[in-house]
PDB file of N, CA and C in Angstrom:
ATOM      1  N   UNK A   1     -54.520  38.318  -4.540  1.00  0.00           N
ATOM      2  CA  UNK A   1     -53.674  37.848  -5.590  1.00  0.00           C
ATOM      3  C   UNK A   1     -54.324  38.181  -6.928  1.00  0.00           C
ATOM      4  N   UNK A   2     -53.724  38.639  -7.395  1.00  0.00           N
ATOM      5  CA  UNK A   2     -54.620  39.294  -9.328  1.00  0.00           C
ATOM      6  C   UNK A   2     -54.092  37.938 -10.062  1.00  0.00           C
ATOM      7  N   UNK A   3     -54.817  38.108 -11.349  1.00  0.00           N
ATOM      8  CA  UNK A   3     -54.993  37.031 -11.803  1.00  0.00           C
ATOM      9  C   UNK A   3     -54.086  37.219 -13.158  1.00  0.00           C
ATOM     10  N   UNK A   4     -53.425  36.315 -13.771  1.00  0.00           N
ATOM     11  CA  UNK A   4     -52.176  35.915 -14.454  1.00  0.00           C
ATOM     12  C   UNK A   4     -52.249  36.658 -15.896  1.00  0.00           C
ATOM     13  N   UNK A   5     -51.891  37.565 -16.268  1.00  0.00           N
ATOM     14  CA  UNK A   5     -52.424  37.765 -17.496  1.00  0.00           C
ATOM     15  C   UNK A   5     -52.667  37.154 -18.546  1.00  0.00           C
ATOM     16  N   UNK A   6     -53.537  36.753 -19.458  1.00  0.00           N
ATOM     17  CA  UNK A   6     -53.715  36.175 -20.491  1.00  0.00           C
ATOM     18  C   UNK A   6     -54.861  35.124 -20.021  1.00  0.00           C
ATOM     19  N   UNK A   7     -54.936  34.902 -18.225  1.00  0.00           N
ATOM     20  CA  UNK A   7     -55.801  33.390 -17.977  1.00  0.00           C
ATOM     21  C   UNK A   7     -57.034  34.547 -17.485  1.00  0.00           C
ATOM     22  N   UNK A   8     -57.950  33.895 -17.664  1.00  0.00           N
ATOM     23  CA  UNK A   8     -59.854  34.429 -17.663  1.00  0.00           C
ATOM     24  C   UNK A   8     -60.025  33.350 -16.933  1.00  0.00           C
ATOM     25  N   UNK A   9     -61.080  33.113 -16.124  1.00  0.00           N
ATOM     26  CA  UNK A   9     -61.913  32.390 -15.652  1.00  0.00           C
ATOM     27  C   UNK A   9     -63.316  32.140 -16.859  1.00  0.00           C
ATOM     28  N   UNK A  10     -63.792  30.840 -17.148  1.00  0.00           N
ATOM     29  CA  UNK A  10     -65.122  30.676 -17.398  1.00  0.00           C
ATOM     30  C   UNK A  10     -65.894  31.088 -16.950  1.00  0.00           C
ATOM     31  N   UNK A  11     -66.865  31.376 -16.962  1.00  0.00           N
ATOM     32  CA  UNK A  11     -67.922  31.898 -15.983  1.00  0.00           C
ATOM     33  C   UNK A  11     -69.420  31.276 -17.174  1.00  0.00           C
ATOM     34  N   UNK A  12     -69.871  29.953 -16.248  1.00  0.00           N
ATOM     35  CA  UNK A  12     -70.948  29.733 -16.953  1.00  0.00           C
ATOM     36  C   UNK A  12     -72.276  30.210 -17.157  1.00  0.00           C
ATOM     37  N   UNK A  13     -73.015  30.153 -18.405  1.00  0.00           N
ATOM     38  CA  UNK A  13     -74.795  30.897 -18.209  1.00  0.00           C
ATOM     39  C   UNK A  13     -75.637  29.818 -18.751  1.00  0.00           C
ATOM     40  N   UNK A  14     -76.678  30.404 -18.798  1.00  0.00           N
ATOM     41  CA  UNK A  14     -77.695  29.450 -18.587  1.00  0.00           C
ATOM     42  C   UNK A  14     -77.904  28.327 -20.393  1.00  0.00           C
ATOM     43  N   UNK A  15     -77.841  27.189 -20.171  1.00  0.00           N
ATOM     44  CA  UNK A  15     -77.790  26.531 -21.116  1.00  0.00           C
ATOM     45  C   UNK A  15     -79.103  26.496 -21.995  1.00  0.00           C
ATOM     46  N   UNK A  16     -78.946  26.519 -23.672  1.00  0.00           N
ATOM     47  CA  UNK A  16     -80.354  26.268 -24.247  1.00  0.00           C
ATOM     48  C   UNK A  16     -81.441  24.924 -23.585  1.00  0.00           C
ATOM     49  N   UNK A  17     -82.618  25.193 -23.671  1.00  0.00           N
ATOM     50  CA  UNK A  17     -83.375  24.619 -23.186  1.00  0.00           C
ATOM     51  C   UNK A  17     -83.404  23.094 -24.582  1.00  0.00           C
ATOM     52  N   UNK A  18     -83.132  21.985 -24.181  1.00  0.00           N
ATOM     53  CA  UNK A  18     -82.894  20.498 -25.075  1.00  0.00           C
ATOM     54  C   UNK A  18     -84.071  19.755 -24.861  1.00  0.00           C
ATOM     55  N   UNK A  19     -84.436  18.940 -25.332  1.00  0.00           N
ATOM     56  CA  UNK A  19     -84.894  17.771 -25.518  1.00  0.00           C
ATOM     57  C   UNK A  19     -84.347  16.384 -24.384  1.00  0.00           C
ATOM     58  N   UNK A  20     -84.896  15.733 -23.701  1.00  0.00           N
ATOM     59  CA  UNK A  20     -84.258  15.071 -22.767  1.00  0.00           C
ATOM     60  C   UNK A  20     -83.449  15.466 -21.821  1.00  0.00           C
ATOM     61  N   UNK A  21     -82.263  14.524 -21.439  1.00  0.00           N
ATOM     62  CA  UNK A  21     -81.104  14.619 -20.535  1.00  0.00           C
ATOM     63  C   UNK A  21     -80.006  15.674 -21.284  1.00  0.00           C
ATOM     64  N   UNK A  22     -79.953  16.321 -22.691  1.00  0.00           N
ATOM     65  CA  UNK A  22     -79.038  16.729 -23.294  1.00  0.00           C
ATOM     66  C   UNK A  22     -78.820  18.099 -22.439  1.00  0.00           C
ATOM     67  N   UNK A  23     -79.700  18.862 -21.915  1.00  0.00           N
ATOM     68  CA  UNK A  23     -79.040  20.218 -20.918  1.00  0.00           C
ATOM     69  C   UNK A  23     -78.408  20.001 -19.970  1.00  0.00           C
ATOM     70  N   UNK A  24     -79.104  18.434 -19.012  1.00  0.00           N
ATOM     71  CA  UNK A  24     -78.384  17.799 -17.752  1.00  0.00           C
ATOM     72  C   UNK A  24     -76.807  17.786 -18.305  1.00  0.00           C
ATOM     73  N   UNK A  25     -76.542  17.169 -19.107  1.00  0.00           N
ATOM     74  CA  UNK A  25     -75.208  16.646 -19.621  1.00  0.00           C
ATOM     75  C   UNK A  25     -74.329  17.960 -19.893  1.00  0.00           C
ATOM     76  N   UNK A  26     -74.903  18.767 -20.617  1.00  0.00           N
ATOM     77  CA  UNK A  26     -74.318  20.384 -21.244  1.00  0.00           C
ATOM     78  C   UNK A  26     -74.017  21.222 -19.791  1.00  0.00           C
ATOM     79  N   UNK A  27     -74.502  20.922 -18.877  1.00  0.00           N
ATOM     80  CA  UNK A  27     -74.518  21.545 -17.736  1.00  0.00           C
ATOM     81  C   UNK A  27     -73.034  21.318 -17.006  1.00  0.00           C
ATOM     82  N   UNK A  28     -72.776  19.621 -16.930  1.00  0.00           N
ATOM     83  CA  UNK A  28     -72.177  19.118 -15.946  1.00  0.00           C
ATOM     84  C   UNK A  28     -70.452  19.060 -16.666  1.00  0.00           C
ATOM     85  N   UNK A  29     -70.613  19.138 -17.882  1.00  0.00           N
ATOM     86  CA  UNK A  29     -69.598  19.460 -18.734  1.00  0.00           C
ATOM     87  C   UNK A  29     -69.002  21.021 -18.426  1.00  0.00           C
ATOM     88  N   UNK A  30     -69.535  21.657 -18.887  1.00  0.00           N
ATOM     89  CA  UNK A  30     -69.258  23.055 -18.689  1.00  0.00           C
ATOM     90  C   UNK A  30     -69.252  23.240 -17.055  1.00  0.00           C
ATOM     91  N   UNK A  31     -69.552  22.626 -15.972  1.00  0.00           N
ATOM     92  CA  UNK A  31     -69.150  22.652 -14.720  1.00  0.00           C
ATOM     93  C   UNK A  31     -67.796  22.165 -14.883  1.00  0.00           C
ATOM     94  N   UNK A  32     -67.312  21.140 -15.404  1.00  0.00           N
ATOM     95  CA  UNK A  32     -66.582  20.705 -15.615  1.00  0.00           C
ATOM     96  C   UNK A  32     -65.169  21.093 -15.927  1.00  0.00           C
ATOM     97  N   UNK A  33     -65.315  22.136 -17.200  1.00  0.00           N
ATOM     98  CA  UNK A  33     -64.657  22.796 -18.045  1.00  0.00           C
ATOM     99  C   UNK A  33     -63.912  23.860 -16.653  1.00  0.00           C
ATOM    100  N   UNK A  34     -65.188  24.533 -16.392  1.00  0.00           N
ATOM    101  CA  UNK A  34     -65.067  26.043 -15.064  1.00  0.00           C
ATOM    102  C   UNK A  34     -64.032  25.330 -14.005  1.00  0.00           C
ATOM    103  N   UNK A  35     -63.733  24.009 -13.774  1.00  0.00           N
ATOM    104  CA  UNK A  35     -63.237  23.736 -12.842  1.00  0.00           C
ATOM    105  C   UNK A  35     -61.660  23.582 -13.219  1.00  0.00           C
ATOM    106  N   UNK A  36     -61.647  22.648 -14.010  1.00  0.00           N
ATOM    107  CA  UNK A  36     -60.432  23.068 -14.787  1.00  0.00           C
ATOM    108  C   UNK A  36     -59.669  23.782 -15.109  1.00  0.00           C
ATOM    109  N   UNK A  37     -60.353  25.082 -15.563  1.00  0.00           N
ATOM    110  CA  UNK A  37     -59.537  26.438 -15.671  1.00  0.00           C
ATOM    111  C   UNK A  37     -59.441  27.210 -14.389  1.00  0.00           C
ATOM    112  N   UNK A  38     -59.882  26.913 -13.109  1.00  0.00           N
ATOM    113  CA  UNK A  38     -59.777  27.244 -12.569  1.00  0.00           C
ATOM    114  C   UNK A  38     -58.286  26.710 -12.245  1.00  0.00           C
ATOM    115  N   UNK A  39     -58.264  25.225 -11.734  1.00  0.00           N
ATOM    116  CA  UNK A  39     -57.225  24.769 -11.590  1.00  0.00           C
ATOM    117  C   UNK A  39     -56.420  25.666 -12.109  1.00  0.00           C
ATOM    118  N   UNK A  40     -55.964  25.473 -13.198  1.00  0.00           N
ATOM    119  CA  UNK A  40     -55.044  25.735 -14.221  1.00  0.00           C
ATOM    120  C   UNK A  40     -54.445  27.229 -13.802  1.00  0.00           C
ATOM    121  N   UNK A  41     -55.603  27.861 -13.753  1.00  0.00           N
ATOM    122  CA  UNK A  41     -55.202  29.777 -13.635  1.00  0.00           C
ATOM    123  C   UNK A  41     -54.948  29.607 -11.899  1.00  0.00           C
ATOM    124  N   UNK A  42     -54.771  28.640 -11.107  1.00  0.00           N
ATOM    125  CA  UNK A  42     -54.225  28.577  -9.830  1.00  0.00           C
ATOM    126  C   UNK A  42     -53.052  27.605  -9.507  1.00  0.00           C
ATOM    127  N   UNK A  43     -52.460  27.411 -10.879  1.00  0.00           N
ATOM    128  CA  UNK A  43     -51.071  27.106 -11.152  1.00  0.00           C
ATOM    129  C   UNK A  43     -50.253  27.952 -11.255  1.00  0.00           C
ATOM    130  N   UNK A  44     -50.965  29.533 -12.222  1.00  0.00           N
ATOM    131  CA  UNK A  44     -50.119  29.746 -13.095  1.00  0.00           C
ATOM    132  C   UNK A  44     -49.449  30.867 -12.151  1.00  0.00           C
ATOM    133  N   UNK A  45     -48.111  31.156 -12.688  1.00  0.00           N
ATOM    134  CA  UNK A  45     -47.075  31.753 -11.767  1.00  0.00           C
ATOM    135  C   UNK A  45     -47.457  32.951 -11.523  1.00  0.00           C
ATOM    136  N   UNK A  46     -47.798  33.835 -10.512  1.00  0.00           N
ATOM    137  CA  UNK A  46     -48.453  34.968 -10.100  1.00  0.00           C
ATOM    138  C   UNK A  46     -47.215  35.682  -9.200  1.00  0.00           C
ATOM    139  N   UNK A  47     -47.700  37.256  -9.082  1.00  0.00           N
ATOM    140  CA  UNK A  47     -47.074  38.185  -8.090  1.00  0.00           C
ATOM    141  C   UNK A  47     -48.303  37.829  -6.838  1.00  0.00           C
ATOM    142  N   UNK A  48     -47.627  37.987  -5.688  1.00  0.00           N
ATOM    143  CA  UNK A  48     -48.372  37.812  -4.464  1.00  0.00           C
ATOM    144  C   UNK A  48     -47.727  38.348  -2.992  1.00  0.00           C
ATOM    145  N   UNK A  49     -48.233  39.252  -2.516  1.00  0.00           N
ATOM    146  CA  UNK A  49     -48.043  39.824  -1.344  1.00  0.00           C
ATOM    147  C   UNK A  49     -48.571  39.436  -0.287  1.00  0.00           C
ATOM    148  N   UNK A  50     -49.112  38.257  -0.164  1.00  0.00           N
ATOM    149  CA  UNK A  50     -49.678  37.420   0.732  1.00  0.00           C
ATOM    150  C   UNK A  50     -49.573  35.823   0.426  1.00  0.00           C
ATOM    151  N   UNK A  51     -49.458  35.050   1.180  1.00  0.00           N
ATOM    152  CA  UNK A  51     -49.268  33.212   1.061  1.00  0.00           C
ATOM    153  C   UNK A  51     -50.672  33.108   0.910  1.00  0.00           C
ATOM    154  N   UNK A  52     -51.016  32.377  -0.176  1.00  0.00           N
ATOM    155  CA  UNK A  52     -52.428  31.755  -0.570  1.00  0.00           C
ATOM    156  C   UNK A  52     -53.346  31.186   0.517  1.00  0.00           C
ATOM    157  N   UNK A  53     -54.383  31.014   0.613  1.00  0.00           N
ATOM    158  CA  UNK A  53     -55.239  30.111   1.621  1.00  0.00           C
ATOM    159  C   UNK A  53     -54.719  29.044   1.531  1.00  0.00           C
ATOM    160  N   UNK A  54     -55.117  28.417   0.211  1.00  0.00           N
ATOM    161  CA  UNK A  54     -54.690  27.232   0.188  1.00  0.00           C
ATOM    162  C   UNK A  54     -54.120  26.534  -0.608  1.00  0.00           C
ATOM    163  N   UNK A  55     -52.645  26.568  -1.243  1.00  0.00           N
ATOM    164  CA  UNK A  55     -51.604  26.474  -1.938  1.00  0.00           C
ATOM    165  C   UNK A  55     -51.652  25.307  -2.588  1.00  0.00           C
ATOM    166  N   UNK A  56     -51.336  25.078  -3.561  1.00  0.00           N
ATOM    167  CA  UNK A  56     -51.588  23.489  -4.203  1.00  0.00           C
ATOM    168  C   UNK A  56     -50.318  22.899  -4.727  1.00  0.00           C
ATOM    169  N   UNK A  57     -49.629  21.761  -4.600  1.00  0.00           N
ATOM    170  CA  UNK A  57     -48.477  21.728  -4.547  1.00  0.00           C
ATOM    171  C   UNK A  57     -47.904  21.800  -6.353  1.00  0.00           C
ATOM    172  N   UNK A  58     -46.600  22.632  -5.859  1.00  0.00           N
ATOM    173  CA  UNK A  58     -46.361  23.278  -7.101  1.00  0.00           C
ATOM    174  C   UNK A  58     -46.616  24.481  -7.310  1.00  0.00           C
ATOM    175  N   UNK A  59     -47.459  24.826  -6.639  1.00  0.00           N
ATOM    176  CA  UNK A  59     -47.198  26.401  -7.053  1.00  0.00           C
ATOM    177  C   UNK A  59     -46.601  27.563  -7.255  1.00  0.00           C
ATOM    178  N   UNK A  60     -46.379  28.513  -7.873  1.00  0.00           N
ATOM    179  CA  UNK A  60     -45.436  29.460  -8.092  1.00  0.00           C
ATOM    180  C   UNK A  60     -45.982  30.376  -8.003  1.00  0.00           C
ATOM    181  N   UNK A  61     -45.268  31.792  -7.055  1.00  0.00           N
ATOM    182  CA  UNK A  61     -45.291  32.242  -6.756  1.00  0.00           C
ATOM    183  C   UNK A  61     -43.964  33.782  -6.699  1.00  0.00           C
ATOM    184  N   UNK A  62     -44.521  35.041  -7.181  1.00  0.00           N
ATOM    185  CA  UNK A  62     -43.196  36.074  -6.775  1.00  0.00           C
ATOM    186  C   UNK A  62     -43.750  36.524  -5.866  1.00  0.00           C
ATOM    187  N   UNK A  63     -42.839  35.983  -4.161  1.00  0.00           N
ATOM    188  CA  UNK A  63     -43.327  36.707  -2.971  1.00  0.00           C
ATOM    189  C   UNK A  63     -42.732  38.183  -3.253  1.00  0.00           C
ATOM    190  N   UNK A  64     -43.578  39.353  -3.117  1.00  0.00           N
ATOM    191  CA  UNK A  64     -43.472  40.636  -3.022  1.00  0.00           C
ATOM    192  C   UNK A  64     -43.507  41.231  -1.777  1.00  0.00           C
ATOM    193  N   UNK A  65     -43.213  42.184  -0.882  1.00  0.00           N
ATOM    194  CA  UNK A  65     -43.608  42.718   0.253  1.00  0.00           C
ATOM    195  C   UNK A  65     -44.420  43.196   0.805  1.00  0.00           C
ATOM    196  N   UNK A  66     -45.454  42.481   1.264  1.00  0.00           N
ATOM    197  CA  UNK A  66     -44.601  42.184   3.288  1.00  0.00           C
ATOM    198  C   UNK A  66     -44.564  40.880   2.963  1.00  0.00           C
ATOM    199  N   UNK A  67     -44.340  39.895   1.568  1.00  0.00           N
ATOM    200  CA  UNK A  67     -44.859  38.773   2.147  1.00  0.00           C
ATOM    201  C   UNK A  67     -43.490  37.961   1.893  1.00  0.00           C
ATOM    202  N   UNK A  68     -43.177  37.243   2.747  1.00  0.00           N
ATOM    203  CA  UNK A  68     -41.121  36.839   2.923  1.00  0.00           C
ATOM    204  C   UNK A  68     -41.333  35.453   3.452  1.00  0.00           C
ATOM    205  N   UNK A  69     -41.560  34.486   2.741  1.00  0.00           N
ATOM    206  CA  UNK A  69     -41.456  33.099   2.805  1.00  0.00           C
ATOM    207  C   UNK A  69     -40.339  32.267   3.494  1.00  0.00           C
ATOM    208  N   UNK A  70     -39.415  33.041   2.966  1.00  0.00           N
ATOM    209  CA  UNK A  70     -37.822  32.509   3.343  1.00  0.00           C
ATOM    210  C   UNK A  70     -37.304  32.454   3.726  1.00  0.00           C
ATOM    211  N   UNK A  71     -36.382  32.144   5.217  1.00  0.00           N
ATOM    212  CA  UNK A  71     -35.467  32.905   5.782  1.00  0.00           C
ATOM    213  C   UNK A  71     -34.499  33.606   5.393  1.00  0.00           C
ATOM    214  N   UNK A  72     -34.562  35.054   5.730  1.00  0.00           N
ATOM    215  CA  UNK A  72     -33.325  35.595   4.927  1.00  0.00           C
ATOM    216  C   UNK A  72     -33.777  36.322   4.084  1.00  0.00           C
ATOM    217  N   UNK A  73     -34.580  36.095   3.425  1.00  0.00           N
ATOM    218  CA  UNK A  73     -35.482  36.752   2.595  1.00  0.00           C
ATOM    219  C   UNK A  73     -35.523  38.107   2.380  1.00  0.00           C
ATOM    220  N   UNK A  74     -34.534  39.526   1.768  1.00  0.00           N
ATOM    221  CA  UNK A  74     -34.792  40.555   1.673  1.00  0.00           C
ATOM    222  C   UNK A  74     -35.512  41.194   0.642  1.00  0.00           C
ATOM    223  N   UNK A  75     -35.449  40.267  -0.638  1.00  0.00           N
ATOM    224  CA  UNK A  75     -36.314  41.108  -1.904  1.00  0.00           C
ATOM    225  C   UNK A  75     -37.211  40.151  -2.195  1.00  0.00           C
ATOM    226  N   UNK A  76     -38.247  40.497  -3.947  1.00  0.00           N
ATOM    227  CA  UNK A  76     -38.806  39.793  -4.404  1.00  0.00           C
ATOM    228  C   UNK A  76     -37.924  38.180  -4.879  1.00  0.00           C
ATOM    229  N   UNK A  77     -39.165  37.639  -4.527  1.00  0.00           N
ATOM    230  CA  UNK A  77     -38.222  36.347  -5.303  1.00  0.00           C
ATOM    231  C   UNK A  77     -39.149  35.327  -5.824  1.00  0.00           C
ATOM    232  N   UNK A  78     -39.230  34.184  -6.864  1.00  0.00           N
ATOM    233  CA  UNK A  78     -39.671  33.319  -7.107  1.00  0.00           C
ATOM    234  C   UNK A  78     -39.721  32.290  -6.030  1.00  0.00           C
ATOM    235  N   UNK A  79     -40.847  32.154  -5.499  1.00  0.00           N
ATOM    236  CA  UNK A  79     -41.107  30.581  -4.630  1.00  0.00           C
ATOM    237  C   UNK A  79     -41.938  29.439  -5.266  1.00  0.00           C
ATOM    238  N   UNK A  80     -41.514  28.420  -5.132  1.00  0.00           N
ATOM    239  CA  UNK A  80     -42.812  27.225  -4.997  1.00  0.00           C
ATOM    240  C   UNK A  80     -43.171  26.655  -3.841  1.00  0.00           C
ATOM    241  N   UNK A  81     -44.347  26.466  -4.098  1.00  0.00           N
ATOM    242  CA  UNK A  81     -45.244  25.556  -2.484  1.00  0.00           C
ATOM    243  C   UNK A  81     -44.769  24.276  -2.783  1.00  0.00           C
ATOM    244  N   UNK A  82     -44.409  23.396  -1.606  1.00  0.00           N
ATOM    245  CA  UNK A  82     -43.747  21.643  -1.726  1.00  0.00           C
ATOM    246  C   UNK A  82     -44.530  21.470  -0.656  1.00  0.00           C
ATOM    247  N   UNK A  83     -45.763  21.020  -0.971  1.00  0.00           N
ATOM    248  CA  UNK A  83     -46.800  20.293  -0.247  1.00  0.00           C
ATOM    249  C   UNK A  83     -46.078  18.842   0.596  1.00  0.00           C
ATOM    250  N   UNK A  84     -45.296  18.421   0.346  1.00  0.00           N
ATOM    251  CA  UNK A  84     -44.576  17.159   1.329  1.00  0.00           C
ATOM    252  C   UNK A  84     -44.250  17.739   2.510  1.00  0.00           C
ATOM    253  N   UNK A  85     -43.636  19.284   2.324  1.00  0.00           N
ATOM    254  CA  UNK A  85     -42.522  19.679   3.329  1.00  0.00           C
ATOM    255  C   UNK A  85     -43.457  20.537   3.879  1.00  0.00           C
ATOM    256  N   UNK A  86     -44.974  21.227   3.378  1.00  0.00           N
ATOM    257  CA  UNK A  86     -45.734  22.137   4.160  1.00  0.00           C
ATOM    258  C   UNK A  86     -45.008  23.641   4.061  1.00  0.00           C
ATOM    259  N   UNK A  87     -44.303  23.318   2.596  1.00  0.00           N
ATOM    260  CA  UNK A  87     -43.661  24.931   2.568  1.00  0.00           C
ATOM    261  C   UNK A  87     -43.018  25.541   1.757  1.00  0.00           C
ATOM    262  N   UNK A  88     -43.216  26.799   1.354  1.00  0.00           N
ATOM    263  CA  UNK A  88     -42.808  27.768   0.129  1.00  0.00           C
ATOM    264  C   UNK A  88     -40.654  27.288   0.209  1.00  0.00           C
ATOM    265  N   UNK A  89     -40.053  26.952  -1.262  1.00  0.00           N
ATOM    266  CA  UNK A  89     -38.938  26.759  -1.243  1.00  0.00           C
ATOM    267  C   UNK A  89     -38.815  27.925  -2.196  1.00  0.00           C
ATOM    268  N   UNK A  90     -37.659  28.350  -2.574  1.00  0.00           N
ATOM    269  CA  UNK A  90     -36.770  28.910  -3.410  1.00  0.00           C
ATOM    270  C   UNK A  90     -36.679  28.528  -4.956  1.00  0.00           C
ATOM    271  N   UNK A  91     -37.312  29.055  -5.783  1.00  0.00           N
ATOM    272  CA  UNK A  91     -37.829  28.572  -7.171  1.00  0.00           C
ATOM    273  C   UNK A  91     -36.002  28.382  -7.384  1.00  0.00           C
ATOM    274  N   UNK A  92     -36.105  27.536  -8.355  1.00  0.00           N
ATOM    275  CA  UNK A  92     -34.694  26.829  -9.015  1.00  0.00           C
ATOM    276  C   UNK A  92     -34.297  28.147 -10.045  1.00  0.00           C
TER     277      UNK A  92
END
């Protein structure tokens, strides 16, 4: 799955060396931050020729070919994952 245009991943480096607990803290923040955008850029509505590992509910998705969610299913189409039902629906 390629990644959404405009969304980057964080990618953290090594923090200035502080005085006390202040790097502990700078650390766990910016872990913090990386996780978040991760989330976020695994919201955002993507092309995908394969069903995700592991789908998070809500997600959006343009199934492309071979990958046909739907029954019936002959072209590209907008799906979302509905984590209640365990399954890609038909974007509105």
């Amino acid at each position: 799955m390629a990644a959404s245009s405009g969304v980057v991943a964080y990618t953290g480096t090594l923090s200035p060396v502080l005085d006390g607990s202040d790097s502990v803290y700078i650390d766990r923040e910016f872990t913090r931050i990386a996780a978040s955008i991760k989330s976020i850029q695994a919201l955002c509505p993507q092309a995908a020729v394969k069903a995700p590992a592991n789908p998070l509910d809500g997600s959006v998705r343009l199934s492309r070919a071979p990958w046909r969610p739907l029954e019936g299913q002959t072209e590209d189409q907008w799906v979302y994952y509905d984590a209640s039902a365990s399954a890609w629906k038909s974007f509105p």
